[in-house]
C-alpha atoms as a PDB file:
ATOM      1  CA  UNK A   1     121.746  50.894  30.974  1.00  0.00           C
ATOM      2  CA  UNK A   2     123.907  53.625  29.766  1.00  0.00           C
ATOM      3  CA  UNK A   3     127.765  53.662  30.531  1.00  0.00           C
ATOM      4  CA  UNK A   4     127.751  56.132  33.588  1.00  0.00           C
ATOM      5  CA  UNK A   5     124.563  54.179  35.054  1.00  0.00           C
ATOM      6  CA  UNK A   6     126.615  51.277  35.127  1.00  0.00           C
ATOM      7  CA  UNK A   7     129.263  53.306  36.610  1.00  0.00           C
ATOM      8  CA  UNK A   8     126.857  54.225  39.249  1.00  0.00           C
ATOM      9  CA  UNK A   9     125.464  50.886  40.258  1.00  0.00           C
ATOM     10  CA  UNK A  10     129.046  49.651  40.283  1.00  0.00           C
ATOM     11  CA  UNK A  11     130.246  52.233  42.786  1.00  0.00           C
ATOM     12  CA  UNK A  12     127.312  51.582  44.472  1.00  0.00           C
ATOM     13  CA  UNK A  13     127.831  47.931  44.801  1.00  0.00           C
ATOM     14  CA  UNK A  14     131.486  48.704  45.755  1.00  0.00           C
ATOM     15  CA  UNK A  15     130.425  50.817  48.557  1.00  0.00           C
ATOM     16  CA  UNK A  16     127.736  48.627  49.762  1.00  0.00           C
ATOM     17  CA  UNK A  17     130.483  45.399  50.109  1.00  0.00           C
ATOM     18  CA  UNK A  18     132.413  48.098  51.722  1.00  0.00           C
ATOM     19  CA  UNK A  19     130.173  48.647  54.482  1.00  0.00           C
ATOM     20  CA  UNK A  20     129.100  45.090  55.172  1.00  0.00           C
ATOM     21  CA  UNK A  21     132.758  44.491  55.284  1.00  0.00           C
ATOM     22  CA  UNK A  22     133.441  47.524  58.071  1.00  0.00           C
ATOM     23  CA  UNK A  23     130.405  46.838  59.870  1.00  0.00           C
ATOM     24  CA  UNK A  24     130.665  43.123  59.917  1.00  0.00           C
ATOM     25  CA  UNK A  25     126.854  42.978  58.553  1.00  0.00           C
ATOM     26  CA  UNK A  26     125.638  41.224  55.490  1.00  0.00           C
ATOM     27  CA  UNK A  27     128.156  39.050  52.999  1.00  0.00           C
ATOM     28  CA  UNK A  28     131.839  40.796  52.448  1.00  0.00           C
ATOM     29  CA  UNK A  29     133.697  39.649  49.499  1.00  0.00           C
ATOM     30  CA  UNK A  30     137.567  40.686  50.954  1.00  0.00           C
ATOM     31  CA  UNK A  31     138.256  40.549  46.708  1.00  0.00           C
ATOM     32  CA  UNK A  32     136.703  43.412  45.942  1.00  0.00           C
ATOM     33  CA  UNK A  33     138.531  45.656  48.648  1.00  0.00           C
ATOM     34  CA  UNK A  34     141.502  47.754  47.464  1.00  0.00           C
ATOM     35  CA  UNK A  35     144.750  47.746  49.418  1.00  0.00           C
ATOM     36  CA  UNK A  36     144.418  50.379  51.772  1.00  0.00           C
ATOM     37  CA  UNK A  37     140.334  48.773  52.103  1.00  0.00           C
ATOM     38  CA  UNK A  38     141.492  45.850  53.281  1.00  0.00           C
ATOM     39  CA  UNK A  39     143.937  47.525  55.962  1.00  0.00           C
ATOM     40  CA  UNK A  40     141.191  48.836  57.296  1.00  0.00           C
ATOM     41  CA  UNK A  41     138.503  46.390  57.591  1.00  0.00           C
ATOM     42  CA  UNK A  42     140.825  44.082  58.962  1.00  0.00           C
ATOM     43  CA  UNK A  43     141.558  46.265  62.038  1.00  0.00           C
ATOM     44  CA  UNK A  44     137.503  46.673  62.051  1.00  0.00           C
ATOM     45  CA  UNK A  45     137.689  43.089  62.446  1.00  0.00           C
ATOM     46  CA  UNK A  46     140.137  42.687  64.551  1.00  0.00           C
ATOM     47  CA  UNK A  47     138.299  45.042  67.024  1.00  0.00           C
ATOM     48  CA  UNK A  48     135.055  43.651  66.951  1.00  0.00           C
ATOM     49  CA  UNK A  49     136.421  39.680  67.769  1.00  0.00           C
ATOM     50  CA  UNK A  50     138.269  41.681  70.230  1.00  0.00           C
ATOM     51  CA  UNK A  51     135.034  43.211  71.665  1.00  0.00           C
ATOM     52  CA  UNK A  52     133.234  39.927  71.016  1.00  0.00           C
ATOM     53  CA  UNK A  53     135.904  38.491  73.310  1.00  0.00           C
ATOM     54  CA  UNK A  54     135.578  40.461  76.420  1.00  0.00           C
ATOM     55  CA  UNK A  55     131.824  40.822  76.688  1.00  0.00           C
ATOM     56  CA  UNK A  56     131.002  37.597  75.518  1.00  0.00           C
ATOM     57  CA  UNK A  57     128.520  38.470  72.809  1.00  0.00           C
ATOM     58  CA  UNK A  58     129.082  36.954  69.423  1.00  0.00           C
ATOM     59  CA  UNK A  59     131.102  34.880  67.866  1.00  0.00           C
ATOM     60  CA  UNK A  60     135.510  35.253  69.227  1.00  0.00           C
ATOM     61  CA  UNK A  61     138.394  33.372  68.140  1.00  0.00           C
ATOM     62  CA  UNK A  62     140.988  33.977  70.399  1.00  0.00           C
ATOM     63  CA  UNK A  63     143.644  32.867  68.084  1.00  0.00           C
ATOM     64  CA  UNK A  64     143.316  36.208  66.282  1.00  0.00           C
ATOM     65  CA  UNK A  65     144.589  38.035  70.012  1.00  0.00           C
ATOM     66  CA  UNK A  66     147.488  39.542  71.213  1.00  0.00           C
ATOM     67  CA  UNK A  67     149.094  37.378  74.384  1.00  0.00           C
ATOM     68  CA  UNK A  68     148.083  40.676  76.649  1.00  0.00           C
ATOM     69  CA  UNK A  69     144.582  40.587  75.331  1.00  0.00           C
ATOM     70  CA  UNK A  70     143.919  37.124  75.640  1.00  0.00           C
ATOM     71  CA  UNK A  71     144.808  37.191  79.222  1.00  0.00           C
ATOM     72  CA  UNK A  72     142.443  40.589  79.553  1.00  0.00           C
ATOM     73  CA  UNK A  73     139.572  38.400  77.761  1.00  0.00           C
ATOM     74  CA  UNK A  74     140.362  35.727  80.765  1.00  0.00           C
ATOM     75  CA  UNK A  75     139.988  37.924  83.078  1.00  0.00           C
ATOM     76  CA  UNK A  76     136.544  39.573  81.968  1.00  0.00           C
ATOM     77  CA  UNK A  77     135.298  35.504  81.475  1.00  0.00           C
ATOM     78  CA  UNK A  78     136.468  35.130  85.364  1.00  0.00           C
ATOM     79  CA  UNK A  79     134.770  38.657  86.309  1.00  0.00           C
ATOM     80  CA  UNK A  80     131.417  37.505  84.339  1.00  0.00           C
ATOM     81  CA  UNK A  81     131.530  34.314  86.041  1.00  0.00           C
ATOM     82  CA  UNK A  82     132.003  36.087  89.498  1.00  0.00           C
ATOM     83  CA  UNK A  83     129.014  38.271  88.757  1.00  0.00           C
ATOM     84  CA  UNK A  84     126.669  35.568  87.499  1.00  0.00           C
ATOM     85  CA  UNK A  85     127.571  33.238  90.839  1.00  0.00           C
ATOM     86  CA  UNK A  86     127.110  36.602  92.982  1.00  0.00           C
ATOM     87  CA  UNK A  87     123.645  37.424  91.327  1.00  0.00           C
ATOM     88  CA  UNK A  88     122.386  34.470  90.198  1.00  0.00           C
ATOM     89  CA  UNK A  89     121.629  35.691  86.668  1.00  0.00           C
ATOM     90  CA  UNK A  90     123.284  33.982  83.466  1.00  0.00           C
ATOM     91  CA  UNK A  91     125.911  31.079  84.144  1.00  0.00           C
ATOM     92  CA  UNK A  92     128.002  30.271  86.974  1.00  0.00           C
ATOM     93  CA  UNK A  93     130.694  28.160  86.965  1.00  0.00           C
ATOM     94  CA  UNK A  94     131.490  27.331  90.544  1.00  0.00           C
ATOM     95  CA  UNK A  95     134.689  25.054  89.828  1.00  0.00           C
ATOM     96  CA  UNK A  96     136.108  28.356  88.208  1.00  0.00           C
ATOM     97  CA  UNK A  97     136.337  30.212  91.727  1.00  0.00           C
ATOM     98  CA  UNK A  98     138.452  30.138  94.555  1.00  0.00           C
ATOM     99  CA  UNK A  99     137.229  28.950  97.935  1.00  0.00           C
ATOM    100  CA  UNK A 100     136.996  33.126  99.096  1.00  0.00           C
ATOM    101  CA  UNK A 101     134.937  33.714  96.070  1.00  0.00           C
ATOM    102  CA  UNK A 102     132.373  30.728  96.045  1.00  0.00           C
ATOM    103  CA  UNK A 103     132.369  32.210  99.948  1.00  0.00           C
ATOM    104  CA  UNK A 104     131.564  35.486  98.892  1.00  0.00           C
ATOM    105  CA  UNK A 105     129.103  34.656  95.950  1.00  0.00           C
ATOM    106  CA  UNK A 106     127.206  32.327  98.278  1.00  0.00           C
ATOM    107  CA  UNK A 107     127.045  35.230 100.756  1.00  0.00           C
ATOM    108  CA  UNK A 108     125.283  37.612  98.103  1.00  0.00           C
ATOM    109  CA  UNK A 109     123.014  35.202  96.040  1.00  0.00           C
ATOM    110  CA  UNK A 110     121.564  34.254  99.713  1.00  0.00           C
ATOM    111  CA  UNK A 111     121.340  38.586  99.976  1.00  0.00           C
ATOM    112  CA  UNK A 112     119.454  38.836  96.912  1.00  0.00           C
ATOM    113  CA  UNK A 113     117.136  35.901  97.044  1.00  0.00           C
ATOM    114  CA  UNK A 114     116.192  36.984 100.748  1.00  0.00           C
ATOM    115  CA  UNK A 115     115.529  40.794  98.440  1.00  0.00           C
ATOM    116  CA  UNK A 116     112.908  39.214  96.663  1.00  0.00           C
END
């Protein structure tokens, strides 16, 4: 391999860990990132727990949240538990709601099983 092939395939390998890293997908070595690299793709990170966090999809560690969006993230877990004891689809947590909300969720499931 000549000197500027090896160049090449270096770059390339550079930009592929680059994107794995910003995209989340496929192994990220943080060590081969460059200052203003590693600024970045930790935001990139910090977004997607953030996402993972309020729609419940994938993996969230709520230590890495601000006080204000932890209590968001509560909120959308209470919401999705709402809509799962309304509907009947995914999982409801009963204990989690108040007495006017089991009243209310009760109400619709019994709406949209008499749908069927």
């Amino acid at each position: 391999m000549t000197a500027s092939e090896a160049e090449r395939v270096a770059r390339i390998d550079h930009e592929q860990n680059l994107l794995n890293c910003m995209t989340g997908f496929g192994e990220c070595d943080h060590s081969l990132l460059n200052p203003s690299e590693v600024k970045e793709v930790s935001e990139l990170e910090r977004e997607r727990n953030l996402l993972s966090c309020q729609t419940g999809h994938g993996l969230c560690n709520r230590q890495l949240l601000s006080s204000t969006e932890a209590r968001e993230v509560s909120d959308f877990e209470h919401q999705r538990n709402i809509l799962a004891c309304k509907t009947g689809n995914g999982y409801c947590d009963a204990s989690l709601l108040s007495p006017s909300e089991v009243e209310v969720a009760d109400a619709k499931h019994q709406r949209n099983l008499l749908a069927l």
